[in-house]
C-alpha atoms as a PDB file:
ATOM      1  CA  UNK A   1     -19.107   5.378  -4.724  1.00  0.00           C
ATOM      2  CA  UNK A   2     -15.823   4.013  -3.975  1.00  0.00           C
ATOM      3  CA  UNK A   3     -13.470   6.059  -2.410  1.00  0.00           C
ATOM      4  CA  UNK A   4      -9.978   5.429  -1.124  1.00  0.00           C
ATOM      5  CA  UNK A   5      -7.678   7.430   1.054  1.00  0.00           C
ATOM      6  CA  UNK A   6      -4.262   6.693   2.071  1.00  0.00           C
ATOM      7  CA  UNK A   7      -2.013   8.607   4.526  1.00  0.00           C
ATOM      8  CA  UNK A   8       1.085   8.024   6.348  1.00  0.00           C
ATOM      9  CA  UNK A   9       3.944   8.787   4.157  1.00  0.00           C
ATOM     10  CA  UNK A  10       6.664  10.860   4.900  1.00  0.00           C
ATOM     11  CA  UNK A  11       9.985  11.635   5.018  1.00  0.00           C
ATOM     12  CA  UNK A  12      12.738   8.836   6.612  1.00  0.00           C
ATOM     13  CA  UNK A  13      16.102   7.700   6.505  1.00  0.00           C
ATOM     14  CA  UNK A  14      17.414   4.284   5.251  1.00  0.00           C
ATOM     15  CA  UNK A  15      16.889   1.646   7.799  1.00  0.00           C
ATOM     16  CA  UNK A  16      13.442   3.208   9.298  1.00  0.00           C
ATOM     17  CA  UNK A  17       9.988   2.377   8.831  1.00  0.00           C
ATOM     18  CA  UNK A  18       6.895   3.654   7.732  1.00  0.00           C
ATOM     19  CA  UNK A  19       3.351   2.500   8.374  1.00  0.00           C
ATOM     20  CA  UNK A  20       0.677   3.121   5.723  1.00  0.00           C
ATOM     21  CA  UNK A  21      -2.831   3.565   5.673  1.00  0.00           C
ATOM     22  CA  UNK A  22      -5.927   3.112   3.585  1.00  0.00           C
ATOM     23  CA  UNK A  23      -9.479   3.805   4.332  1.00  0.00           C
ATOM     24  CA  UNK A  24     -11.955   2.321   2.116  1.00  0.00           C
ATOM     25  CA  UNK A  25     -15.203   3.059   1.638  1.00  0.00           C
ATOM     26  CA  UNK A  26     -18.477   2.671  -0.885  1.00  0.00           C
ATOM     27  CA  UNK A  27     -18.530  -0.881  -0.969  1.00  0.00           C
ATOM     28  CA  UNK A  28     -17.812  -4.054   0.902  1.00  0.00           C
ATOM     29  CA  UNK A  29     -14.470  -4.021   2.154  1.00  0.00           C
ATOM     30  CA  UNK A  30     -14.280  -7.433   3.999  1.00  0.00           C
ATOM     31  CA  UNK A  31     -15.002  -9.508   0.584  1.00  0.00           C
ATOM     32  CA  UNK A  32     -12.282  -8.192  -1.505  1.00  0.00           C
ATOM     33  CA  UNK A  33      -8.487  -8.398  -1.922  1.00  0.00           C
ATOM     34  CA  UNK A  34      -6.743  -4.935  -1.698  1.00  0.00           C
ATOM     35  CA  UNK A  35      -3.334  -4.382  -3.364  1.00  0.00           C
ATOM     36  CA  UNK A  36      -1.017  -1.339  -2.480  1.00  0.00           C
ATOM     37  CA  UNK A  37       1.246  -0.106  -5.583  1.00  0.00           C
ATOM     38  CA  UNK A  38       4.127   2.010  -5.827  1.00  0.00           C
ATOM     39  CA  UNK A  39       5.723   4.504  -8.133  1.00  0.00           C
ATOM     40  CA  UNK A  40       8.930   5.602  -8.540  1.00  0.00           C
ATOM     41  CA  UNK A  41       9.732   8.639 -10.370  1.00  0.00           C
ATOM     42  CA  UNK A  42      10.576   8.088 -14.369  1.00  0.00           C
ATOM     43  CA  UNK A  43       9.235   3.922 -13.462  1.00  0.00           C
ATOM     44  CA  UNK A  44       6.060   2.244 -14.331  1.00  0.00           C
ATOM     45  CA  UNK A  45       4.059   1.499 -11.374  1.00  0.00           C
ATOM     46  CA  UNK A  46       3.952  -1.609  -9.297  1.00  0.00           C
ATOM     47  CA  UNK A  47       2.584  -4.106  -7.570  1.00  0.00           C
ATOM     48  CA  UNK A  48       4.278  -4.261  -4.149  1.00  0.00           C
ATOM     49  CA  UNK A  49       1.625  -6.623  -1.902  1.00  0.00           C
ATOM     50  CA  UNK A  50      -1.530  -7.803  -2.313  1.00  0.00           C
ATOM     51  CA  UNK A  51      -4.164  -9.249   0.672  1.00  0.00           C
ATOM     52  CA  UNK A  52      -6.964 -11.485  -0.743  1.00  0.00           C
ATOM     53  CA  UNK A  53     -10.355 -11.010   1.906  1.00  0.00           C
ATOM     54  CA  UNK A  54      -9.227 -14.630   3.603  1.00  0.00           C
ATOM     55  CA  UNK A  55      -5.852 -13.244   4.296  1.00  0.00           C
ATOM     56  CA  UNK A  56      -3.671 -14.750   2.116  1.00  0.00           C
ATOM     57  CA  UNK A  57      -0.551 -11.663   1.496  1.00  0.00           C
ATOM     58  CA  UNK A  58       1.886 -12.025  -1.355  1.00  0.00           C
ATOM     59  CA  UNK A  59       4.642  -9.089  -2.370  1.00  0.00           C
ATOM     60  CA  UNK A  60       6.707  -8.208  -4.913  1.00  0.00           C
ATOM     61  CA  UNK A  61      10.582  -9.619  -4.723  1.00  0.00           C
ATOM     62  CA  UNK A  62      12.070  -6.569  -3.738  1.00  0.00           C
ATOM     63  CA  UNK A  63       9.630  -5.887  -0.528  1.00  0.00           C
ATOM     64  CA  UNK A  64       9.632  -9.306   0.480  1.00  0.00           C
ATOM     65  CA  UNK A  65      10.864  -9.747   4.328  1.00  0.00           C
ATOM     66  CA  UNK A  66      10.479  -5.846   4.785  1.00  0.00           C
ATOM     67  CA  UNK A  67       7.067  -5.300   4.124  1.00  0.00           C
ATOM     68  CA  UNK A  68       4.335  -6.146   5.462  1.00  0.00           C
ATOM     69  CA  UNK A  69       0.362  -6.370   4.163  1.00  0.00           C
ATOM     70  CA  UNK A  70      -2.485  -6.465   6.541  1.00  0.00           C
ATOM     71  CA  UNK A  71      -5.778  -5.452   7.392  1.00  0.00           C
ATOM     72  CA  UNK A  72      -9.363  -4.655   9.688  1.00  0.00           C
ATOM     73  CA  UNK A  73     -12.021  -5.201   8.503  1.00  0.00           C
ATOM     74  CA  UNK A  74     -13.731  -3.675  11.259  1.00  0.00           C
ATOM     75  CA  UNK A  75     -12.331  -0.677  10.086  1.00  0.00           C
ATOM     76  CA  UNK A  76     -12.489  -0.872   5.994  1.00  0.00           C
ATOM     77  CA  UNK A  77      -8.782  -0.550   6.206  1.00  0.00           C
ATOM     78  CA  UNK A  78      -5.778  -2.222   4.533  1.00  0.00           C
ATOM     79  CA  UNK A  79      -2.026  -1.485   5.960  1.00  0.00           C
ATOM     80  CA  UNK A  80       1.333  -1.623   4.753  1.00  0.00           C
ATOM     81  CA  UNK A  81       4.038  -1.945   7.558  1.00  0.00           C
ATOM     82  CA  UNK A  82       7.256  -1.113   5.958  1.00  0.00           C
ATOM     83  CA  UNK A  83      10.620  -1.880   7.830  1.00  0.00           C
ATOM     84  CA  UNK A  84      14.133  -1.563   6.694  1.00  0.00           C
ATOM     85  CA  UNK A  85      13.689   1.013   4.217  1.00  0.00           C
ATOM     86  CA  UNK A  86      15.928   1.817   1.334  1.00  0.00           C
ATOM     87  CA  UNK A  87      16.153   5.005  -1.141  1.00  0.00           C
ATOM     88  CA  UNK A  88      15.013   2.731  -3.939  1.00  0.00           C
ATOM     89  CA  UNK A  89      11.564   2.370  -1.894  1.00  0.00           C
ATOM     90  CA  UNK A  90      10.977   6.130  -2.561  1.00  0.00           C
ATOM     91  CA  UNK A  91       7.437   6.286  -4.320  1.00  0.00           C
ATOM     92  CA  UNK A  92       4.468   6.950  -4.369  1.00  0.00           C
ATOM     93  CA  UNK A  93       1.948   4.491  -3.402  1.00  0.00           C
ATOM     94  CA  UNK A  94      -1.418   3.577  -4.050  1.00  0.00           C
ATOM     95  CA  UNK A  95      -3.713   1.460  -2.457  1.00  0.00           C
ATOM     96  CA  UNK A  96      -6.042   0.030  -5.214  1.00  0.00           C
ATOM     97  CA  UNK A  97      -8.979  -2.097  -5.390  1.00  0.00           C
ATOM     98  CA  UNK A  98     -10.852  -4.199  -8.431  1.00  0.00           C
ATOM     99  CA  UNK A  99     -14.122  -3.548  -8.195  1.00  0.00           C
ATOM    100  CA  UNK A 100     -15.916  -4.300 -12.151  1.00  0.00           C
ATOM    101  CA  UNK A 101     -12.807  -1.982 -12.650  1.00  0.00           C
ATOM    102  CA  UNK A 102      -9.864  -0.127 -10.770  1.00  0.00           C
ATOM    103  CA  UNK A 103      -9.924   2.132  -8.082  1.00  0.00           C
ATOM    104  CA  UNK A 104      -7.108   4.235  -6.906  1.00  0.00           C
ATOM    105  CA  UNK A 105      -6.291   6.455  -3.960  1.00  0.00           C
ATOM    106  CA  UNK A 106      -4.590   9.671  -4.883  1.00  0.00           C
ATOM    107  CA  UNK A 107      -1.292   8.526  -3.469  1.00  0.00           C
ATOM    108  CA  UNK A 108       1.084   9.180  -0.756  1.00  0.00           C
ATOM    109  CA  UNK A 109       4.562   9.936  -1.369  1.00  0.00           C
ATOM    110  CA  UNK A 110       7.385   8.043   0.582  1.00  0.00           C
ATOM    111  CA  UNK A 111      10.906   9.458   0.422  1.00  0.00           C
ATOM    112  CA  UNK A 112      13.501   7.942   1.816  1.00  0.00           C
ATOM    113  CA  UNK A 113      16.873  10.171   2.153  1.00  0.00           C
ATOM    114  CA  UNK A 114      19.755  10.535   4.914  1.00  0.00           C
END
């Protein structure tokens, strides 16, 4: 079955960064794209950056330049390297893949506070 875990969040003031995981598992990882989402307390959740299984990355607006999608395929894992971090990036995100239907991690909450 399909199974994704993230890790990696935490705690960190404005201006750090954060690098988030996702291992993936339960099907084949190199021949999909993999999206990470966020969600903001009292806010719908998002779409912050997507990687298609060539490698192609887009991002939502307000992550563009900070954030970065990647992954290993050698590893069933998708990233998110995210610099320059603001309080409005506080969320919890979810790494999510389409597979006949949605699959979701169960989240990892990033907080960032001075």
């Amino acid at each position: 079955q399909v199974q994704l875990v993230e890790s990696g969040g935490g705690l960190v003031q404005p201006g750090g960064s954060l690098r988030l995981s996702c291992a993936a598992s339960g099907f084949t990882f190199s021949s999909v794209s993999m999206r990470w989402y966020r969600q903001a307390p009292g806010k719908q959740r998002e779409l912050a950056a997507r990687i298609t299984n060539t490698g192609t990355t887009n991002y939502a607006d307000s992550v563009k330049g900070r954030f970065t999608i990647s992954r290993d395929n050698a590893k069933n894992t998708v990233y998110l390297q995210m610099n320059s971090l603001q309080p409005e990036d506080t969320a919890v995100y979810y790494c999510n893949v389409f597979r006949f239907r949605d699959y979701w991690g169960q989240g990892t909450q990033v907080t960032v506070s001075s």
